[in-house]
N, C-alpha and C. Protein backbone atom coordinates (compact mmCIF):
# COMPACT_ATOMS: atom_id res chain seq x y z
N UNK A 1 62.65 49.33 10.70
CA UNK A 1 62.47 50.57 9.99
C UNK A 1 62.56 51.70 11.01
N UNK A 2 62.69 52.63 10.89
CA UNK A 2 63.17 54.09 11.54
C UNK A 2 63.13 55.38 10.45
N UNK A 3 63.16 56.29 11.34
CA UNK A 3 63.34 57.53 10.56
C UNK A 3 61.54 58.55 10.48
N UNK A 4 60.62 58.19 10.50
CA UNK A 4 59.81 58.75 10.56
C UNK A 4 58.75 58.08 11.84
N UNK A 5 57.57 58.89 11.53
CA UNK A 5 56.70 58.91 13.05
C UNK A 5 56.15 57.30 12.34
N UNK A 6 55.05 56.84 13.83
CA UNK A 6 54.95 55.86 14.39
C UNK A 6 54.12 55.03 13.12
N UNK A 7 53.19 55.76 12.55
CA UNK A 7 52.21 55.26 11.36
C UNK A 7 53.44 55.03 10.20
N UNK A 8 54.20 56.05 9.80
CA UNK A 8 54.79 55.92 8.60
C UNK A 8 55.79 54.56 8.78
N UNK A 9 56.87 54.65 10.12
CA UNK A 9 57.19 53.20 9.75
C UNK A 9 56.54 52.49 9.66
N UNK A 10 55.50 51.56 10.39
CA UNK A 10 54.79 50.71 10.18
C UNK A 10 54.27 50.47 8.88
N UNK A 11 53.89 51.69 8.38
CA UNK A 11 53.60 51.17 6.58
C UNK A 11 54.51 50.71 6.01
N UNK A 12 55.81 51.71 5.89
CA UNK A 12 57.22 51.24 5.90
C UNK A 12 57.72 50.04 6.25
N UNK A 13 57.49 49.57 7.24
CA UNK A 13 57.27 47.87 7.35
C UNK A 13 56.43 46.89 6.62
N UNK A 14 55.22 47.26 6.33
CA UNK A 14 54.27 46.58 5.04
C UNK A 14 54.99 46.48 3.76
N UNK A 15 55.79 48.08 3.23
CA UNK A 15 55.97 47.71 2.07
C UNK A 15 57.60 47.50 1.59
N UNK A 16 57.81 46.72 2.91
CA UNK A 16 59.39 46.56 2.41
C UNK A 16 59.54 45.68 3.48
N UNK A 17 58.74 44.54 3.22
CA UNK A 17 58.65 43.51 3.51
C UNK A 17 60.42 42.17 2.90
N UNK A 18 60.86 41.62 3.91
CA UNK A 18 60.77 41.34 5.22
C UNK A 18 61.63 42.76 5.62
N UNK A 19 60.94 42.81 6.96
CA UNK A 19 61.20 44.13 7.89
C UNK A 19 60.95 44.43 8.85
N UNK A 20 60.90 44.73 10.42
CA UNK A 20 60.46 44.78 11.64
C UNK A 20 59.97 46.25 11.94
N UNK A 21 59.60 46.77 13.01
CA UNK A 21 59.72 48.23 13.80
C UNK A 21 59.57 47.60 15.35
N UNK A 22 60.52 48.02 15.67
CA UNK A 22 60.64 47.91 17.34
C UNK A 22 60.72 49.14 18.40
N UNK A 23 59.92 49.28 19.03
CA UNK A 23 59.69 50.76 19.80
C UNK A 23 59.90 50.08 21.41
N UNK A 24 61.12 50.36 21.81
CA UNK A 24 60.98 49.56 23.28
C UNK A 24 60.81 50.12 24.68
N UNK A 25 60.32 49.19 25.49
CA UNK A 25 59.97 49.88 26.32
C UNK A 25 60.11 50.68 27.39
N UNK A 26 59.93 51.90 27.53
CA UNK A 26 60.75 52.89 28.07
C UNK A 26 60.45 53.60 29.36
N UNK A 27 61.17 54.17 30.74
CA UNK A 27 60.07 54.99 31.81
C UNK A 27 59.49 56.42 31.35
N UNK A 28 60.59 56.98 30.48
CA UNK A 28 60.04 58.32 30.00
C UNK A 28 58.36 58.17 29.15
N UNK A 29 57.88 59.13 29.51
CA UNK A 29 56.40 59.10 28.27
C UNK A 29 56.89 59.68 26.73
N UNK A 30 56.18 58.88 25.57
CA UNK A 30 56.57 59.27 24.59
C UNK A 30 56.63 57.90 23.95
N UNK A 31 56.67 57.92 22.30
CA UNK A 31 56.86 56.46 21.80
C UNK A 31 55.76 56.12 20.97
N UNK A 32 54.62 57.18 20.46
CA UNK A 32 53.82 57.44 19.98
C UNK A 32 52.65 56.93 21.02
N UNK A 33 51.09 57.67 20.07
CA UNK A 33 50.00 57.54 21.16
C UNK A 33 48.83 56.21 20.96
N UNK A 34 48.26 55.73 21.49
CA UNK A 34 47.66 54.71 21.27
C UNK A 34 46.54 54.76 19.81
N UNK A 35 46.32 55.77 19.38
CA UNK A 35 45.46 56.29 18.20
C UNK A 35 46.94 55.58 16.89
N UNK A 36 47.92 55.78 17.04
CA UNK A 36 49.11 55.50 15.77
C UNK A 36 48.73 53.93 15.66
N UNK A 37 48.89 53.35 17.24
CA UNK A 37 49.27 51.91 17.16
C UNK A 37 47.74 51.23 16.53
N UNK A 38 46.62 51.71 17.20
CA UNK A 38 45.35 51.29 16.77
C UNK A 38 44.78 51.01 15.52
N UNK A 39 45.63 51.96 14.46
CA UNK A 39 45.06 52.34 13.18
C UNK A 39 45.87 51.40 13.19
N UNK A 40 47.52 51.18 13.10
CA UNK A 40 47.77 50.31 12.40
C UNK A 40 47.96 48.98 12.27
N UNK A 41 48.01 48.55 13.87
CA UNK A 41 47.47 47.47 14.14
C UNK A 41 46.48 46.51 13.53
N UNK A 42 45.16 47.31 13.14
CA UNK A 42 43.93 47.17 12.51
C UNK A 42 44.46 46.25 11.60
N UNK A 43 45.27 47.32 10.26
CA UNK A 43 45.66 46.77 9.52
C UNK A 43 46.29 45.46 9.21
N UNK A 44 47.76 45.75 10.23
CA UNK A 44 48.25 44.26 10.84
C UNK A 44 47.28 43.25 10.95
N UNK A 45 46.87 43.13 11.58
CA UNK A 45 45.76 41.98 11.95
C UNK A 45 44.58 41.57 10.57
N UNK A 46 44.27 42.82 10.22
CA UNK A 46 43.73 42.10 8.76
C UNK A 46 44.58 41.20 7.91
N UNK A 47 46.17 41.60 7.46
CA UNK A 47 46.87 41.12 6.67
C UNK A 47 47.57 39.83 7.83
N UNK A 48 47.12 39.39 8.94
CA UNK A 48 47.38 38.37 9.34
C UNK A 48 48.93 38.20 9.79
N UNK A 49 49.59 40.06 10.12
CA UNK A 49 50.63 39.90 10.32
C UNK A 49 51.29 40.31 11.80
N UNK A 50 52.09 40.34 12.93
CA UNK A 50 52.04 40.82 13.98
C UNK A 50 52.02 42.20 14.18
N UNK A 51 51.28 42.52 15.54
CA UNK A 51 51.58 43.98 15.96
C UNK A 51 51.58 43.41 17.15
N UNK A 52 52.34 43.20 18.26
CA UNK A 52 52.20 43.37 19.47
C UNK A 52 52.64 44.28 20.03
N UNK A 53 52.64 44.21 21.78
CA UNK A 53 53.99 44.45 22.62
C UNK A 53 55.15 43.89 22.63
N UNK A 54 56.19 44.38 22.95
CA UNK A 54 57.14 44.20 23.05
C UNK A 54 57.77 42.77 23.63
N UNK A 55 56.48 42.24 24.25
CA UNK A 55 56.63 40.75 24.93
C UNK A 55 55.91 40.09 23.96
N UNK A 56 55.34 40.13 22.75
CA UNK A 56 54.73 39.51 22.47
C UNK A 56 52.90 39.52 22.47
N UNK A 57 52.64 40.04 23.38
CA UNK A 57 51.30 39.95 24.18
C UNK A 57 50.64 41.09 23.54
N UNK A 58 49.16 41.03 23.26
CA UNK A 58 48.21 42.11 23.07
C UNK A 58 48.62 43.58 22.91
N UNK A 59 48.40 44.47 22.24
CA UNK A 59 48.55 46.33 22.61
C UNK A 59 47.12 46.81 23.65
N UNK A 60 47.81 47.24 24.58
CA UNK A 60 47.32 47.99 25.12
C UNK A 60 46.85 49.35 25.04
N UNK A 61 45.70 49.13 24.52
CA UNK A 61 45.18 50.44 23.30
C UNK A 61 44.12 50.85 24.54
N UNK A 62 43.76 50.85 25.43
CA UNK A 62 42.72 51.40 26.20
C UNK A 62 43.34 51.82 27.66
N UNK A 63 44.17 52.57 27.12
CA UNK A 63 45.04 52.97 29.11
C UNK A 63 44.11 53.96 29.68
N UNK A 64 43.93 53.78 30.65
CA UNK A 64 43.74 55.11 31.45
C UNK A 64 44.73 56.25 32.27
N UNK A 65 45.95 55.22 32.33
CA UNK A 65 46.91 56.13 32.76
C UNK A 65 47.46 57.50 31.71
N UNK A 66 47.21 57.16 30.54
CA UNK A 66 47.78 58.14 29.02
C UNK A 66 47.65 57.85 27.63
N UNK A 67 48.03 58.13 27.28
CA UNK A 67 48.16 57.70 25.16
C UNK A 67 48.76 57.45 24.88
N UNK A 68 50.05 57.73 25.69
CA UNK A 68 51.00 56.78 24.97
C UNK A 68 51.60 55.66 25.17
N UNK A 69 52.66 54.57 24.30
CA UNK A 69 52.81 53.44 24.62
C UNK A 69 54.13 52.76 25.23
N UNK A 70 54.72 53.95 25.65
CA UNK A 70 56.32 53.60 26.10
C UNK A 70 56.59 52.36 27.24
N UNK A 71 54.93 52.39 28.16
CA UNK A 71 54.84 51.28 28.94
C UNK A 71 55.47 49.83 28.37
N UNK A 72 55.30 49.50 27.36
CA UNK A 72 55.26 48.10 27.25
C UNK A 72 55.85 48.23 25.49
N UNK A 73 56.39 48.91 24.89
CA UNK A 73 56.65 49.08 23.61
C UNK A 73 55.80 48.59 22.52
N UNK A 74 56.41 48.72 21.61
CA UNK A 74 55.73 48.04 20.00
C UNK A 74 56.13 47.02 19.39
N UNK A 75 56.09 45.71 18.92
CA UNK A 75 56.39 44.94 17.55
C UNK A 75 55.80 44.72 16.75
N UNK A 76 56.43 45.50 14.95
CA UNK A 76 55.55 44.93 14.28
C UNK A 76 56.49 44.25 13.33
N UNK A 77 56.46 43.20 12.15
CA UNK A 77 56.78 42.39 11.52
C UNK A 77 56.27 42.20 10.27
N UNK A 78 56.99 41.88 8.79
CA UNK A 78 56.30 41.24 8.01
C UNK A 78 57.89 40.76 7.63
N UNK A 79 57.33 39.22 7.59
CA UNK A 79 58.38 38.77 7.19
C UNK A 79 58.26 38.18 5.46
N UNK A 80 57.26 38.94 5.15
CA UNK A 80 57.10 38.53 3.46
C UNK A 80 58.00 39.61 2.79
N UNK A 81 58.55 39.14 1.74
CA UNK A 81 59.69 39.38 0.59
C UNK A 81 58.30 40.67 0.17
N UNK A 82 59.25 41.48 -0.43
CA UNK A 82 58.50 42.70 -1.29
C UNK A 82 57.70 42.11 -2.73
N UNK A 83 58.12 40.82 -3.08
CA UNK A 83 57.76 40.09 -4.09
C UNK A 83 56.47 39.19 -3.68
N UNK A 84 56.23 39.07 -2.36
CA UNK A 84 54.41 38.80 -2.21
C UNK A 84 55.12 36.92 -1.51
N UNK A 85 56.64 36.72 -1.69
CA UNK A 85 56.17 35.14 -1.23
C UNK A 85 57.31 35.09 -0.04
């Protein structure tokens, strides 16, 4: 999914299921701030679906270097049909 900021795809990914968002990882800063990925992550993880990094591995939601996540990018996923199976 694409086209809007960091929260809206990701919903956009929930409800148009199967569907990805990939934010990769970049040297410039920028790529949304760790507050986008947190909220929706949350969610992710309730519905038992991925949010990682870009490797796979944990979000790094507690930087001290900044807020945002260009370090290590985003994946999120639902590979369920818009029809629930």
């Amino acid at each position: 999914m694409a086209g809007a900021g960091a929260v809206l795809n990701a919903i956009h990914v929930l409800e148009n299921g199967p569907a990805c968002m990939l934010k990769f990882p970049k040297a410039e800063r920028g790529g949304g701030s760790v507050w986008d990925y947190a909220a929706t992550a949350c969610i992710y993880h309730e519905l038992n679906l991925p949010a990682t990094n870009f490797g796979g591995g944990k979000l790094d939601l507690n930087r001290s270097e900044g807020t945002f996540m260009n370090h290590e990018g985003v994946f999120y996923a639902n590979l369920r049909s818009v029809s629930g199976t």
